[in-house]
PDB file of N, CA and C in Angstrom:
ATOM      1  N   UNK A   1     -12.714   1.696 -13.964  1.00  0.00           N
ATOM      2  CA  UNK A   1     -12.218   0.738 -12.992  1.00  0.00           C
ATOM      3  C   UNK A   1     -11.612  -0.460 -13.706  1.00  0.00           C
ATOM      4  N   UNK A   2     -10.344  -0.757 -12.916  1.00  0.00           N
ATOM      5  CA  UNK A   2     -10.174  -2.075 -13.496  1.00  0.00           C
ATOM      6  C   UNK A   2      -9.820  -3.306 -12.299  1.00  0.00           C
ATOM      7  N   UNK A   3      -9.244  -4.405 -12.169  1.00  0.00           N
ATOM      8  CA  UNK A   3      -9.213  -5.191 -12.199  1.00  0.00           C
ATOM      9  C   UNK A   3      -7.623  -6.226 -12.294  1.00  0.00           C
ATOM     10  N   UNK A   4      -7.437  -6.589 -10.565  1.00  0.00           N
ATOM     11  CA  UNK A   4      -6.093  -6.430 -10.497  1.00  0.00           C
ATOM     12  C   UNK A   4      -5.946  -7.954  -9.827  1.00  0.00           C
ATOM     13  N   UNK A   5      -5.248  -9.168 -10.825  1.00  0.00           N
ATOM     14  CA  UNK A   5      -5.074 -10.597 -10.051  1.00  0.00           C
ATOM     15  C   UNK A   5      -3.607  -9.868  -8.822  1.00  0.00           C
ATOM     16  N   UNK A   6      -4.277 -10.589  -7.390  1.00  0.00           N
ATOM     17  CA  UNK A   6      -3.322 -11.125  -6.535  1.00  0.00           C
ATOM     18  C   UNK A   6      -2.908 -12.417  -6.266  1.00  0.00           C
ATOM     19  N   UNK A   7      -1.882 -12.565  -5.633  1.00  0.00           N
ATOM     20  CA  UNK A   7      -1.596 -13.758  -5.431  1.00  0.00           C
ATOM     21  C   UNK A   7      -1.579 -13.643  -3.704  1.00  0.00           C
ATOM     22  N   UNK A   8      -2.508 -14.564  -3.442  1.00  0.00           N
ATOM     23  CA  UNK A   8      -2.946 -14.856  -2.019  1.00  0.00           C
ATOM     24  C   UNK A   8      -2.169 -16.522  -1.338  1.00  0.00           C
ATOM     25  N   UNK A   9      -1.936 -16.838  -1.658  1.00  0.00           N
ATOM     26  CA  UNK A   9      -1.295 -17.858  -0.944  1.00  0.00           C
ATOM     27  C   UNK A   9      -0.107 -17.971  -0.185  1.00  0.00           C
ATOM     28  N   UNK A  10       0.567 -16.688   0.215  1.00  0.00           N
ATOM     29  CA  UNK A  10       1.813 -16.380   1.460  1.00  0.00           C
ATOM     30  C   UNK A  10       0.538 -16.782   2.373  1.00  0.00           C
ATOM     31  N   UNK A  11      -0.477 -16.447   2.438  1.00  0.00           N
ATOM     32  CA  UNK A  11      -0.690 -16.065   4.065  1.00  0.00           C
ATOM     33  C   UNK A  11      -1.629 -17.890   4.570  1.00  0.00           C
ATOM     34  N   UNK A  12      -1.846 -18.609   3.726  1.00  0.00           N
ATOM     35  CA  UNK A  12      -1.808 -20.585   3.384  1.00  0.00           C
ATOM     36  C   UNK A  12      -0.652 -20.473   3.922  1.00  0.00           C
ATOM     37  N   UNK A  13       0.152 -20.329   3.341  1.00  0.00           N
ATOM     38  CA  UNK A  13       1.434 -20.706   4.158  1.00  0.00           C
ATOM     39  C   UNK A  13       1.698 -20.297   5.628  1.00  0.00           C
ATOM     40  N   UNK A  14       1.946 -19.057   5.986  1.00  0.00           N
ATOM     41  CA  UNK A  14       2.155 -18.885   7.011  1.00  0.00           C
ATOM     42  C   UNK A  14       1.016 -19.539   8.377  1.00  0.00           C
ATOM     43  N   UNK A  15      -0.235 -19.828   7.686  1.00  0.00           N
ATOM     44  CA  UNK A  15      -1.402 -20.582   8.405  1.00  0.00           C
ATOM     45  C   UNK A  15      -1.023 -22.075   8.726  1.00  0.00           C
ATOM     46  N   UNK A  16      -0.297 -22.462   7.772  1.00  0.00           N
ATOM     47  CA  UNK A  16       0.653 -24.390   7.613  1.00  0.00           C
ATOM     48  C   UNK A  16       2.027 -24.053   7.907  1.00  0.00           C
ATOM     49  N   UNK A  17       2.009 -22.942   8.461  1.00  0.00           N
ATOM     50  CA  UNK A  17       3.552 -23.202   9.082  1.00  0.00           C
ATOM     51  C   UNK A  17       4.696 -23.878   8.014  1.00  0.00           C
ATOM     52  N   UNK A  18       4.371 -23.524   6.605  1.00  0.00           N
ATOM     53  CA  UNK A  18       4.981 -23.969   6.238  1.00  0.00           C
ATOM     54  C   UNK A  18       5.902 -22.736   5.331  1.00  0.00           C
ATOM     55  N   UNK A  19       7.024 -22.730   4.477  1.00  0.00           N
ATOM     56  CA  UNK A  19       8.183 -22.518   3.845  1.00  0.00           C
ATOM     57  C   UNK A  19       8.577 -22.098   2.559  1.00  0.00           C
ATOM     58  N   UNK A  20       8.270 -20.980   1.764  1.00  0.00           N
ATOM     59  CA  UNK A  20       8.625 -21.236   0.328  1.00  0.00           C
ATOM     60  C   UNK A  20       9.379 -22.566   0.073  1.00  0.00           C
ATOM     61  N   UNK A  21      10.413 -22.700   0.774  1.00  0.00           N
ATOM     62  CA  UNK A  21      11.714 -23.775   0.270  1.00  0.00           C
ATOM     63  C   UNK A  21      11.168 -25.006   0.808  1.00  0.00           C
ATOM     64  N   UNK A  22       9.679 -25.276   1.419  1.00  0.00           N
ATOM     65  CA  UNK A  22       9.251 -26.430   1.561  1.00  0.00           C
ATOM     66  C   UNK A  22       8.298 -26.579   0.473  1.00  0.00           C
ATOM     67  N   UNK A  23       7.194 -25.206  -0.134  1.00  0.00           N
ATOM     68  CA  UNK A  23       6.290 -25.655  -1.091  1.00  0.00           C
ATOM     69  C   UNK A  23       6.967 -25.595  -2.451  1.00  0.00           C
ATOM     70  N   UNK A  24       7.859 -25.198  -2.384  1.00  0.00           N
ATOM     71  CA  UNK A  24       8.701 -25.983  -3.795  1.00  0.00           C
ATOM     72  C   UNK A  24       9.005 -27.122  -3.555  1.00  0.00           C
ATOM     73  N   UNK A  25       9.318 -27.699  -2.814  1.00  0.00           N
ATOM     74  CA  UNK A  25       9.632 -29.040  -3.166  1.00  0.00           C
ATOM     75  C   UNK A  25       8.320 -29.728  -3.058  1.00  0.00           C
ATOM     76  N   UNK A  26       7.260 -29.472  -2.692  1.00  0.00           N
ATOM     77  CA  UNK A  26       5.852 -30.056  -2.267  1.00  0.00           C
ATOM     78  C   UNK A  26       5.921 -29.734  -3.910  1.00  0.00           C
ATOM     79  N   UNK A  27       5.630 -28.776  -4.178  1.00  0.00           N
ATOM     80  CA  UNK A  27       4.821 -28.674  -5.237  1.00  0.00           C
ATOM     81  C   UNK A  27       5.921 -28.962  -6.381  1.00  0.00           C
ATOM     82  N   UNK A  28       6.916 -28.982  -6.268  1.00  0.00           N
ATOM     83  CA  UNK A  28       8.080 -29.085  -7.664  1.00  0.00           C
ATOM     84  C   UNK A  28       8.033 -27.552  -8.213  1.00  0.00           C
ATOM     85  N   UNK A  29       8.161 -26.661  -7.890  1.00  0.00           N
ATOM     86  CA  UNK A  29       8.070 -25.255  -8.285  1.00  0.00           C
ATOM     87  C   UNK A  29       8.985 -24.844  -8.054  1.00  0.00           C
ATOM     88  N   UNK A  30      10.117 -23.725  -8.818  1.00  0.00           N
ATOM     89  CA  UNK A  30      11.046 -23.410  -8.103  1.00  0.00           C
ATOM     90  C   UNK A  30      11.145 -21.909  -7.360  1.00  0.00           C
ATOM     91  N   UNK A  31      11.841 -22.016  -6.466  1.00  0.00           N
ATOM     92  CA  UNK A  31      11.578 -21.425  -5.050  1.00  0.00           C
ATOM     93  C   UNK A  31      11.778 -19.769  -5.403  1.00  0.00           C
ATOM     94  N   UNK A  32      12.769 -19.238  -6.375  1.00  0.00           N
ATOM     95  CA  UNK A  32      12.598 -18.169  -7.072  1.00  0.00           C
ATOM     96  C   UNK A  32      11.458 -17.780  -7.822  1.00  0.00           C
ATOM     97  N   UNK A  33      10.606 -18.530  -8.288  1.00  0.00           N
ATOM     98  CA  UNK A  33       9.229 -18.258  -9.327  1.00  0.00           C
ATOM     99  C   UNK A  33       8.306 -18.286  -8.091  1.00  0.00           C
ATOM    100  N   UNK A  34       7.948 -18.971  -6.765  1.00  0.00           N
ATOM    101  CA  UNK A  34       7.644 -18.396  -6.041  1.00  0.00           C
ATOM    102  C   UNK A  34       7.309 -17.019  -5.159  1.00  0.00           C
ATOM    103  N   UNK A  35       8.709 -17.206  -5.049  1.00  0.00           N
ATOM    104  CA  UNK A  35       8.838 -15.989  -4.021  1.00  0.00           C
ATOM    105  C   UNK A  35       8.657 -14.510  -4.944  1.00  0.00           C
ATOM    106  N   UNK A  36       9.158 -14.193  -6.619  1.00  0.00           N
ATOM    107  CA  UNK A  36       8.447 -13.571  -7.328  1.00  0.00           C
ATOM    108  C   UNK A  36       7.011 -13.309  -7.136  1.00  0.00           C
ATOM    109  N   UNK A  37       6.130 -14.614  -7.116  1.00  0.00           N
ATOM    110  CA  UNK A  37       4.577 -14.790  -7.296  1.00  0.00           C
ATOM    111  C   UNK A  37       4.074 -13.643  -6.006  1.00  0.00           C
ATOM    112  N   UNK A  38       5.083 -14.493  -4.652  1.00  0.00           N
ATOM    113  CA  UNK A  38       4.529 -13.880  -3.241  1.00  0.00           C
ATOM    114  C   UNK A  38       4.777 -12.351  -3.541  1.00  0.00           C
ATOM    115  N   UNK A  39       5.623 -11.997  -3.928  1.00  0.00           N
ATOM    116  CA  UNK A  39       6.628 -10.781  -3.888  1.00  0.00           C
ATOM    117  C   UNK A  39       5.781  -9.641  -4.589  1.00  0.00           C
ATOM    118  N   UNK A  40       4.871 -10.155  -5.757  1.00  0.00           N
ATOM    119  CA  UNK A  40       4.261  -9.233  -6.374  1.00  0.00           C
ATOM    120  C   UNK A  40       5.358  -9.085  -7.651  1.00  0.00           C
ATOM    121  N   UNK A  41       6.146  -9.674  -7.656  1.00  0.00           N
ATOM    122  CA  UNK A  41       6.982  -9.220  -8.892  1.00  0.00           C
ATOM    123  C   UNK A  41       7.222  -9.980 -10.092  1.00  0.00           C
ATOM    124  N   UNK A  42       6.082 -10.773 -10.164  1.00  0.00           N
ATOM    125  CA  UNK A  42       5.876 -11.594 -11.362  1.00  0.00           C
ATOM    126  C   UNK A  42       4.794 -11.313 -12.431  1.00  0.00           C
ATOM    127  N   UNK A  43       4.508 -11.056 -13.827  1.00  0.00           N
ATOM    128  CA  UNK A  43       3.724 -10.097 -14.182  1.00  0.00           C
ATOM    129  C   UNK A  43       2.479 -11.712 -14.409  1.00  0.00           C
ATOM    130  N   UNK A  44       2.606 -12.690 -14.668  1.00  0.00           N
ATOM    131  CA  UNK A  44       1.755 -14.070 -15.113  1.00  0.00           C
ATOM    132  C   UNK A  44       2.362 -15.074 -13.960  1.00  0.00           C
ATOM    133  N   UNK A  45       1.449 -16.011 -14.008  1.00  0.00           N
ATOM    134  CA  UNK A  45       1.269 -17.423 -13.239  1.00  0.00           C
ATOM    135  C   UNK A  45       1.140 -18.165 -14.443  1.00  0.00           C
ATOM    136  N   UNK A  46       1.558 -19.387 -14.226  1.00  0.00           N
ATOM    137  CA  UNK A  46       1.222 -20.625 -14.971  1.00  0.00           C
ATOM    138  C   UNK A  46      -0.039 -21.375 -14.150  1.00  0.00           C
ATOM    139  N   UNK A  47      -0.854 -21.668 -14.949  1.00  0.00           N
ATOM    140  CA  UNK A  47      -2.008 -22.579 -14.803  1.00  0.00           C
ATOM    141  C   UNK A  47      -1.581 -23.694 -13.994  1.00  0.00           C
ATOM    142  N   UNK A  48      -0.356 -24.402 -14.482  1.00  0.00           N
ATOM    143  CA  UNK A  48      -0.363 -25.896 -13.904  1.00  0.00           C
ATOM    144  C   UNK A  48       0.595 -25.686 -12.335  1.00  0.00           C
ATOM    145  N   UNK A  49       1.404 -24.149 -12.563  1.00  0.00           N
ATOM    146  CA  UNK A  49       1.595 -23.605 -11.139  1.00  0.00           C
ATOM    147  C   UNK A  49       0.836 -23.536 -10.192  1.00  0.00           C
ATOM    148  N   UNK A  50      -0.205 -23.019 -10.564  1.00  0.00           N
ATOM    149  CA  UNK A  50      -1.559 -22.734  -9.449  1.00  0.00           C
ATOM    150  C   UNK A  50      -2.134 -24.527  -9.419  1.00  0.00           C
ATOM    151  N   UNK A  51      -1.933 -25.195 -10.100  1.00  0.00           N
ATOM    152  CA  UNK A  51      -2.888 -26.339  -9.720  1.00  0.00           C
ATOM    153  C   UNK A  51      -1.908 -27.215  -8.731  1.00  0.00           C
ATOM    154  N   UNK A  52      -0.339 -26.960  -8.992  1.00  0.00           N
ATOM    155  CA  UNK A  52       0.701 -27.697  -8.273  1.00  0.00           C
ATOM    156  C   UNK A  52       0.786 -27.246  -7.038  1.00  0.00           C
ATOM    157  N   UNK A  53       0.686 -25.922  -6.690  1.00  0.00           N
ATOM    158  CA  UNK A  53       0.733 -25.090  -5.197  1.00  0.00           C
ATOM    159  C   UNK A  53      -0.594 -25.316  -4.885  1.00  0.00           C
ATOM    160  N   UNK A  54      -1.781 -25.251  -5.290  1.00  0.00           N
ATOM    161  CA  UNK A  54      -3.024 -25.812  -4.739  1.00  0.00           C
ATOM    162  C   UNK A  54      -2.980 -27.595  -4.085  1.00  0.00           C
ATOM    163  N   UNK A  55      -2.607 -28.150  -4.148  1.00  0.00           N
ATOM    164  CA  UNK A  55      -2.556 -29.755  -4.476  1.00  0.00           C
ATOM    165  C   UNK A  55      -1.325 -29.498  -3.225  1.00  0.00           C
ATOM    166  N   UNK A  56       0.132 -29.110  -2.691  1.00  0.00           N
ATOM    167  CA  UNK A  56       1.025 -29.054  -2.017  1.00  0.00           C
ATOM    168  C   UNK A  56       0.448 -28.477  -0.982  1.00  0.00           C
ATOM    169  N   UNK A  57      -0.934 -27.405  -0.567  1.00  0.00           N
ATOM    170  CA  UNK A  57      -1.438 -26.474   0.315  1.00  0.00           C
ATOM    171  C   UNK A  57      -2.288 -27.191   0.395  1.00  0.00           C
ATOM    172  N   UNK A  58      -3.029 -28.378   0.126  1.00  0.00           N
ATOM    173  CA  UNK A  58      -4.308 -29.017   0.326  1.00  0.00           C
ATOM    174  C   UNK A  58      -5.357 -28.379   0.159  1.00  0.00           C
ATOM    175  N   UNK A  59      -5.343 -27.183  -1.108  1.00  0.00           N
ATOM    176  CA  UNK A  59      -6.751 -26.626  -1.530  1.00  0.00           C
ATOM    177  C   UNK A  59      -7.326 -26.690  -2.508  1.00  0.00           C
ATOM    178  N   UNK A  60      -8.755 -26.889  -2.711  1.00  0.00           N
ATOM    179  CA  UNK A  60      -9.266 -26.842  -3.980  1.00  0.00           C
ATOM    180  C   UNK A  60      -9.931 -25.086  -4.101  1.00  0.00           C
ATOM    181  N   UNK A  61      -9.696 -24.049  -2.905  1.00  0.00           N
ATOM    182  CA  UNK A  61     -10.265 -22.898  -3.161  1.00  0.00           C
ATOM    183  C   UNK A  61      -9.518 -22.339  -3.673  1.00  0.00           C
ATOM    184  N   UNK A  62      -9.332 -21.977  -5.217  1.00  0.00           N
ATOM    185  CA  UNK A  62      -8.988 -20.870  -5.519  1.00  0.00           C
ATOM    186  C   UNK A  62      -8.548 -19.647  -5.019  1.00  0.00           C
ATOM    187  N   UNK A  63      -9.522 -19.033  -4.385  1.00  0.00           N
ATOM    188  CA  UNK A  63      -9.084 -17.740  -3.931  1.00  0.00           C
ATOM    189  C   UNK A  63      -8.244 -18.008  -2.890  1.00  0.00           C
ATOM    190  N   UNK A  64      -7.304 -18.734  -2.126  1.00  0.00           N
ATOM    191  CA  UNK A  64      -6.615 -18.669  -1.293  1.00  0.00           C
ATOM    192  C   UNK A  64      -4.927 -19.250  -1.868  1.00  0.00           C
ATOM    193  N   UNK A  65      -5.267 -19.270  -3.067  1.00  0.00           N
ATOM    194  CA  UNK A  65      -4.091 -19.192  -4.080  1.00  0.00           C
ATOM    195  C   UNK A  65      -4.041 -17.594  -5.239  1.00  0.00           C
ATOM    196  N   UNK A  66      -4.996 -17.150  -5.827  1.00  0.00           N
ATOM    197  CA  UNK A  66      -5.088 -15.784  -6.053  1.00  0.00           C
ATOM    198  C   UNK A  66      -6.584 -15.447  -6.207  1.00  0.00           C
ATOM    199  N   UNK A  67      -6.566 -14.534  -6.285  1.00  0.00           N
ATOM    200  CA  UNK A  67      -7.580 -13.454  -5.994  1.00  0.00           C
ATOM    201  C   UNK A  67      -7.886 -12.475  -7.061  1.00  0.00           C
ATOM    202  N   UNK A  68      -8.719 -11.492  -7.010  1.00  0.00           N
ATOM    203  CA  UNK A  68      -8.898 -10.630  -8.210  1.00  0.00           C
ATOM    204  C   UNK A  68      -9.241  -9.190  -7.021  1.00  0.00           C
ATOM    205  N   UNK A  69      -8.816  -7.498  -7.240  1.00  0.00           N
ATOM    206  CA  UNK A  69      -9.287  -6.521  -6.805  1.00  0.00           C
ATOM    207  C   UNK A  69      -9.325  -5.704  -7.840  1.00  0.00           C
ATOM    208  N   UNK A  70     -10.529  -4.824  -7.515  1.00  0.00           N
ATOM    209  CA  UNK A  70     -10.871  -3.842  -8.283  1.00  0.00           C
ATOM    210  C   UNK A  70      -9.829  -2.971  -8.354  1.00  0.00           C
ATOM    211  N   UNK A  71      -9.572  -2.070  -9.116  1.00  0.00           N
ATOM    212  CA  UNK A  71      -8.150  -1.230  -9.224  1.00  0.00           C
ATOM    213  C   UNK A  71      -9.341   0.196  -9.702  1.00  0.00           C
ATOM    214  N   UNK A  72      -8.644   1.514  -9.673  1.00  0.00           N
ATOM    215  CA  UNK A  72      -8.947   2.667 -10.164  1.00  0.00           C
ATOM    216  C   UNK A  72      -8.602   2.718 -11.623  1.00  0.00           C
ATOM    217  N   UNK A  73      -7.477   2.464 -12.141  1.00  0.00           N
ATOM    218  CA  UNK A  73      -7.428   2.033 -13.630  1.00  0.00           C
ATOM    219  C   UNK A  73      -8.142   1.385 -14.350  1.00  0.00           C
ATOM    220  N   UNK A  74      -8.192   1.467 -15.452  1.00  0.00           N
ATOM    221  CA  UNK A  74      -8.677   0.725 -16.503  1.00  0.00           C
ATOM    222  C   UNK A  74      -7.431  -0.493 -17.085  1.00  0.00           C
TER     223      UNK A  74
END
């Protein structure tokens, strides 16, 4: 078994009614490295990404910015 980061924070958004093209500018992120993140098509996050989209979403929970699932792989 292995062990698979998601990125959970589309569905923060859609809960705040709010916008990729609004939490980039909340957060200073740009709106392509986003929508990658949401998209699943980014292979890493930046640390100070997750602390800038946490801080623009008003969260200190982690998991509602990403997440971890078990995978069948190693």
């Amino acid at each position: 078994m292995g062990v698979k980061v998601i990125v959970a924070f589309g569905k923060l958004l859609e809960e705040q009614g709010m916008s990729l093209n609004e939490l980039s500018e909340k957060a200073n992120v740009r709106r392509a490295a986003l929508s990658e993140l949401v998209n699943g098509k980014r292979e890493n996050i930046n640390f100070e990404h997750i602390a800038k989209i946490a801080e623009a979403l008003g969260t200190t929970d982690i998991s509602k910015i990403i997440t971890l699932i078990e995978t069948e792989e190693n």
